[in-house]
Every structure is written in C-alpha cells, then in structure tokens.
Protein backbone atom coordinates (compact mmCIF):
# COMPACT_ATOMS: atom_id res chain seq x y z
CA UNK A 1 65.40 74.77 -0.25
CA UNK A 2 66.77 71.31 -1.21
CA UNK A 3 63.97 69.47 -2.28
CA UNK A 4 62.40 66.91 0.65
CA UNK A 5 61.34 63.34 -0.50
CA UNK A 6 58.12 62.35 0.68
CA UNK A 7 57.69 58.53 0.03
CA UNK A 8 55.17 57.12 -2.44
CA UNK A 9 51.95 57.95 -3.26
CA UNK A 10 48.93 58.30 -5.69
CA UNK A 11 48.28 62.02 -5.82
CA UNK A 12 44.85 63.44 -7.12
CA UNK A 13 45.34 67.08 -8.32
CA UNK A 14 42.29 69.63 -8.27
CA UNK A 15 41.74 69.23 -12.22
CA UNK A 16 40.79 65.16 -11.66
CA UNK A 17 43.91 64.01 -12.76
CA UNK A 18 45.56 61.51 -10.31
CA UNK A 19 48.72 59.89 -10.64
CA UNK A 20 50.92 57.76 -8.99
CA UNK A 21 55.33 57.72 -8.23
CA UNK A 22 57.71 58.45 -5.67
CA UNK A 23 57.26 62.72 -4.65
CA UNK A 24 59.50 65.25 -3.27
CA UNK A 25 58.71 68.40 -2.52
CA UNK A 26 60.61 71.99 -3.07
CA UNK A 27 58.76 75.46 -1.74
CA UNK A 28 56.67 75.73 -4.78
CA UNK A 29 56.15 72.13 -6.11
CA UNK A 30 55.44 68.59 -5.66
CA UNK A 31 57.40 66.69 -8.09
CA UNK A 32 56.14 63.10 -9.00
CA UNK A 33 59.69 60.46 -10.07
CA UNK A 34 58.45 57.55 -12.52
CA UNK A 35 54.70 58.92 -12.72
CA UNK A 36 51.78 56.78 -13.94
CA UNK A 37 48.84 58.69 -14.83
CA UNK A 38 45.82 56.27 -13.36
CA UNK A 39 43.22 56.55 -16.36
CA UNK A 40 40.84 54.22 -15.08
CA UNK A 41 40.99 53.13 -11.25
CA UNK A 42 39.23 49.33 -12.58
CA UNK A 43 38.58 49.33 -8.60
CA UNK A 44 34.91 48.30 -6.73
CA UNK A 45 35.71 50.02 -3.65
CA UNK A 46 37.29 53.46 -4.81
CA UNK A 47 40.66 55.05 -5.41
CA UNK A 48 41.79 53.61 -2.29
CA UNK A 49 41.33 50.14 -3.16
CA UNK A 50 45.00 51.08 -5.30
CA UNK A 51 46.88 51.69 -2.22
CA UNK A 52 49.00 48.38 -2.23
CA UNK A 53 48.87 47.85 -5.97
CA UNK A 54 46.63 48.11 -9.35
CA UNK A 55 43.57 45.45 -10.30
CA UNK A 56 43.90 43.61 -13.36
CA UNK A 57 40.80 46.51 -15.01
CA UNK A 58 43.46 49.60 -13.79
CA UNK A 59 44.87 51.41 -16.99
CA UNK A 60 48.08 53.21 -16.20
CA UNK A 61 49.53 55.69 -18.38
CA UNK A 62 53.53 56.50 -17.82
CA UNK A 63 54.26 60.31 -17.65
CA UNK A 64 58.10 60.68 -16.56
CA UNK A 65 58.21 63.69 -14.48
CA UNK A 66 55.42 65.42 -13.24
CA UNK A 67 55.54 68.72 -11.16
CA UNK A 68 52.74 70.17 -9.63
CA UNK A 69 52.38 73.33 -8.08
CA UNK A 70 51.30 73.04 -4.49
CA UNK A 71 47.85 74.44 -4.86
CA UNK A 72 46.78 72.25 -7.10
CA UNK A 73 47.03 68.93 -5.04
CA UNK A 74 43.87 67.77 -3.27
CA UNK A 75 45.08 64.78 -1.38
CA UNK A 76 47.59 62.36 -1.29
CA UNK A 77 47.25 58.67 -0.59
CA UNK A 78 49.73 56.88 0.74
CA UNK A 79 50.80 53.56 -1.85
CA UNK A 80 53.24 50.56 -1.21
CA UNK A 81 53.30 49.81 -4.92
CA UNK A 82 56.97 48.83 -5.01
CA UNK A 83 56.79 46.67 -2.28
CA UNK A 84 54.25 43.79 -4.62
C-alpha cells in the first residue's frame, strides 16, 4: 500500500507522548514528517488550545521522523500550524 497523507496534526499516542507534523499513513503505521514532540502544552484551555499554533509557555522538542504503529494512537487533532 503506498502510503496515504493525511494533513497536519498534533497526535497524542497511548504512552502520553503527543507530537505534532504533517502524517501519512501505510497499513501498519502512522508516520509523523518534521515532528515536534510538545513537552509542555503552556496552554489555559487544554491541548486544543494548540490547534492553530503554540503559546509563547509551549516547549517543542524536534524529533525528525516519527512512526507509530497504529494501535498506539489515541486521537488526532487536527492543526493549521503552517498556515501562522
């Protein structure tokens, strides 16, 4: 299967991580282009506050690549980061 790309979005895995990047998807994974690991979210109204950009308290971490195996992604929210 040629991988599908999805669009951006911050993605929170099972394990609490949750990061943020451009995602495609294959059968097995999710893979995450230019991915920022979100450390702190430095938000007053929750994760989703982040959805059109970070607050001046976020503290991104940049990861490269990330793939994640399908069963380990809780939710996806939907970002227009590239757009600000």
């Amino acid at each position: 299967m040629k991988p599908k790309i999805l669009g951006e979005f911050i993605c929170v895995l099972d394990n609490g991580f949750v990061y943020h990047g451009d995602v495609s998807e294959d059968e097995t994974y999710y893979l995450i282009f230019s991915a920022q690991n979100i450390r702190k979210y430095g938000t007053e109204k929750g994760l989703g506050q982040l959805r059109n950009g970070v607050t001046p308290q976020t503290v991104l971490d940049p990861c490269g690549e990330v793939m994640v195996p399908k069963g380990r992604l809780c939710h996806f929210i939907k970002a227009s980061w590239h757009k600000v």
